[in-house]
C-alpha atoms as a PDB file:
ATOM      1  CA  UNK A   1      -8.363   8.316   4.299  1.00  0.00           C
ATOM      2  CA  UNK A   2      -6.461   9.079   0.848  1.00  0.00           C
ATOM      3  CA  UNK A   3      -8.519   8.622  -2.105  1.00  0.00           C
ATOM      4  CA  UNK A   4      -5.158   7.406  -4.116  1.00  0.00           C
ATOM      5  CA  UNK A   5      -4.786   3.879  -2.101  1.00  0.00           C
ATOM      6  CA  UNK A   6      -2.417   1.918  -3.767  1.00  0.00           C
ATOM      7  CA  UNK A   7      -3.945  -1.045  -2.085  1.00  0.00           C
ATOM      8  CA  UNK A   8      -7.472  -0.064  -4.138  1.00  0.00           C
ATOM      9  CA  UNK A   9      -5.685   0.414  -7.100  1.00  0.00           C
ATOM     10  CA  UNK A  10      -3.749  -2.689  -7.195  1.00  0.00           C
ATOM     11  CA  UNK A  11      -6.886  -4.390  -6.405  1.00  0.00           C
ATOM     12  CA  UNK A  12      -8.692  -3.272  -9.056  1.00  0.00           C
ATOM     13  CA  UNK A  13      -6.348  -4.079 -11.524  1.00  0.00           C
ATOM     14  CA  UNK A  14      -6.082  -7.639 -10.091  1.00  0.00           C
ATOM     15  CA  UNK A  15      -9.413  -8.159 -11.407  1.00  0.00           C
ATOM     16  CA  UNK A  16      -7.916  -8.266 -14.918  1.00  0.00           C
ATOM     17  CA  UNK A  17      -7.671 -12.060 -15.804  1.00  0.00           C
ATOM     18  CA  UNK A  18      -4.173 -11.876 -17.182  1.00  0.00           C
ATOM     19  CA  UNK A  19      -2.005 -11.243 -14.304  1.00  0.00           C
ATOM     20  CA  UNK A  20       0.797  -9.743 -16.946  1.00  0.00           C
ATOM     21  CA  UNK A  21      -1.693  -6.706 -16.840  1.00  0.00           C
ATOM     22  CA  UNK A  22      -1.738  -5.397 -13.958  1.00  0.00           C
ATOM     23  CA  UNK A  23      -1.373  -1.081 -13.731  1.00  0.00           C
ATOM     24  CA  UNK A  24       1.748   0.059 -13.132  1.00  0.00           C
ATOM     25  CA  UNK A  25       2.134   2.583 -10.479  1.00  0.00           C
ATOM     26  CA  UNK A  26       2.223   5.640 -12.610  1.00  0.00           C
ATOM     27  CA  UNK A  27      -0.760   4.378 -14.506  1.00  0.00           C
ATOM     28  CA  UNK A  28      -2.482   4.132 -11.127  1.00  0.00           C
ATOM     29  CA  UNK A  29      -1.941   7.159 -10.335  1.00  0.00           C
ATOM     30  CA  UNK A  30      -3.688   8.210 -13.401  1.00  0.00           C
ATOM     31  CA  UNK A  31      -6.801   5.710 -12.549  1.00  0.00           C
ATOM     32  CA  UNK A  32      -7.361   7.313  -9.812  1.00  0.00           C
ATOM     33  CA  UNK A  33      -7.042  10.937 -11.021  1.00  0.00           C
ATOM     34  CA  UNK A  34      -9.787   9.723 -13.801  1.00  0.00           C
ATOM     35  CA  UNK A  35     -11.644   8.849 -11.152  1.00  0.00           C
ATOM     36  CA  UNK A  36     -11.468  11.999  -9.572  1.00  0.00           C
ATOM     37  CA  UNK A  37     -13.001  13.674 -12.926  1.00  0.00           C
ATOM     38  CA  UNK A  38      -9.518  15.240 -13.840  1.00  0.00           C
ATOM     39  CA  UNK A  39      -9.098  15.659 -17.796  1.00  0.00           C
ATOM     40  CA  UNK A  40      -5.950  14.617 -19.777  1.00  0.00           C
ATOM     41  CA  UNK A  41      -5.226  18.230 -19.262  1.00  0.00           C
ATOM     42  CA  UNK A  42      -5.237  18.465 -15.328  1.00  0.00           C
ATOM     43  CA  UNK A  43      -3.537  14.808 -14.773  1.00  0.00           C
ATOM     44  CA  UNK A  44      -0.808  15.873 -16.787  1.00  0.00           C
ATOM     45  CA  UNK A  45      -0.405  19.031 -15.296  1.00  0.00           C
ATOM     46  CA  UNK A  46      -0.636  17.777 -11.821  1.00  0.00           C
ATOM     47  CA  UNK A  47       1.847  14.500 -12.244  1.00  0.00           C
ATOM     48  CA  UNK A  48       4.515  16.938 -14.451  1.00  0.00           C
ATOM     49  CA  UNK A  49       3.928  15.099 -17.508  1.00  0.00           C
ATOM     50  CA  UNK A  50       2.953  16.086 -21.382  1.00  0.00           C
ATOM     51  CA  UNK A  51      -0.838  15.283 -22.223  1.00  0.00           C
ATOM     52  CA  UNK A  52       0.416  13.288 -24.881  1.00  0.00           C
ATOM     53  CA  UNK A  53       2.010  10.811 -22.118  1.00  0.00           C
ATOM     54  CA  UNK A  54      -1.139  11.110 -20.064  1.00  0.00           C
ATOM     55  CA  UNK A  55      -3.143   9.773 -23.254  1.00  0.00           C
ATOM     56  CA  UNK A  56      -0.857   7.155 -23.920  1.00  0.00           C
ATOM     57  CA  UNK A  57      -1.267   5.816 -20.209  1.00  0.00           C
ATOM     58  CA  UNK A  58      -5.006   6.151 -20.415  1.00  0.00           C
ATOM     59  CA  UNK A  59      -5.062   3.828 -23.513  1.00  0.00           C
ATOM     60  CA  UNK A  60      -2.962   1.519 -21.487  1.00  0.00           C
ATOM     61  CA  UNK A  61      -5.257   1.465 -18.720  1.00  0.00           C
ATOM     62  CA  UNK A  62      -8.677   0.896 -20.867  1.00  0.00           C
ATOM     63  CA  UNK A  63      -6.867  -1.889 -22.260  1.00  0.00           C
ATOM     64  CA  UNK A  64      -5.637  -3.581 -18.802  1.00  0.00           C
ATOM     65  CA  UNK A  65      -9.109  -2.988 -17.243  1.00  0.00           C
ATOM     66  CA  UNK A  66     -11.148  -4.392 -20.436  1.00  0.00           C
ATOM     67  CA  UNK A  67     -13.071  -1.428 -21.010  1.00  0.00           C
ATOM     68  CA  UNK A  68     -14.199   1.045 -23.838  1.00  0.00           C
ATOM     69  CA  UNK A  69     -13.798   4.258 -22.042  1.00  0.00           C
ATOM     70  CA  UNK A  70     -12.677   6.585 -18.984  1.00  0.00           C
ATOM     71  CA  UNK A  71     -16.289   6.503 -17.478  1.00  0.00           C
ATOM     72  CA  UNK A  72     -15.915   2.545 -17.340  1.00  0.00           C
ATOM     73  CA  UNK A  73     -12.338   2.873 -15.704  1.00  0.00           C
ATOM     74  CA  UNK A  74     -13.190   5.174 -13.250  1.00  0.00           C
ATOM     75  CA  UNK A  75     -16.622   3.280 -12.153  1.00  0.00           C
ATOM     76  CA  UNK A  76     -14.280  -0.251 -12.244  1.00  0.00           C
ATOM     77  CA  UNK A  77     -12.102   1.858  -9.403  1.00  0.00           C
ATOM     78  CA  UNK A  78     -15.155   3.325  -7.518  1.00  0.00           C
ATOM     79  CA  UNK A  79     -16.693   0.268  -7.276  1.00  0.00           C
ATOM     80  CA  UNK A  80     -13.605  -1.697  -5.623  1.00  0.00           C
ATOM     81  CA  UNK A  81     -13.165   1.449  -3.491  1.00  0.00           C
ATOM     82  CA  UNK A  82     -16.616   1.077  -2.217  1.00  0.00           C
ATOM     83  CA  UNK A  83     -16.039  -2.486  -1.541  1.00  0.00           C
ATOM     84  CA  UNK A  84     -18.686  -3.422  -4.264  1.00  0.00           C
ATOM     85  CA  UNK A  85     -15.856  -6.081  -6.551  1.00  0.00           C
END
């Protein structure tokens, strides 16, 4: 099975209680990259994109999600992948 699931991804961010905030898909792909461990560094390297744009998606997602940092993100989308939300 891929570790990227849209389907996981898009769940997780449904758990966001304003529906205007759910991830996009590039931002998703970043969630799950973050999840993965990658730094800024890696995920921008990997997706083609400057680290600057990678930061500026990452502050997007922390404020879709409701959380403080990466580590919270990346548990939010390990927990719906396990089936735990």
């Amino acid at each position: 099975m891929n570790d990227s699931d849209p389907f996981l991804v898009h769940k997780a961010s449904l758990n966001v209680k304003d529906s205007q905030k759910v991830l996009t898909e590039r931002e998703s792909e970043i969630l799950v990259r973050i999840a993965k461990g990658l730094r800024n560094k890696e995920i921008a390297a990997s997706l083609g994109i400057s680290k600057r744009t990678v930061e500026y998606h990452v502050s997007n997602i922390l404020e879709k999600l409701g959380v403080k940092s990466r580590l919270e993100a990346a548990l939010n989308y390990q927990e719906i992948k396990s089936g735990l939300k």
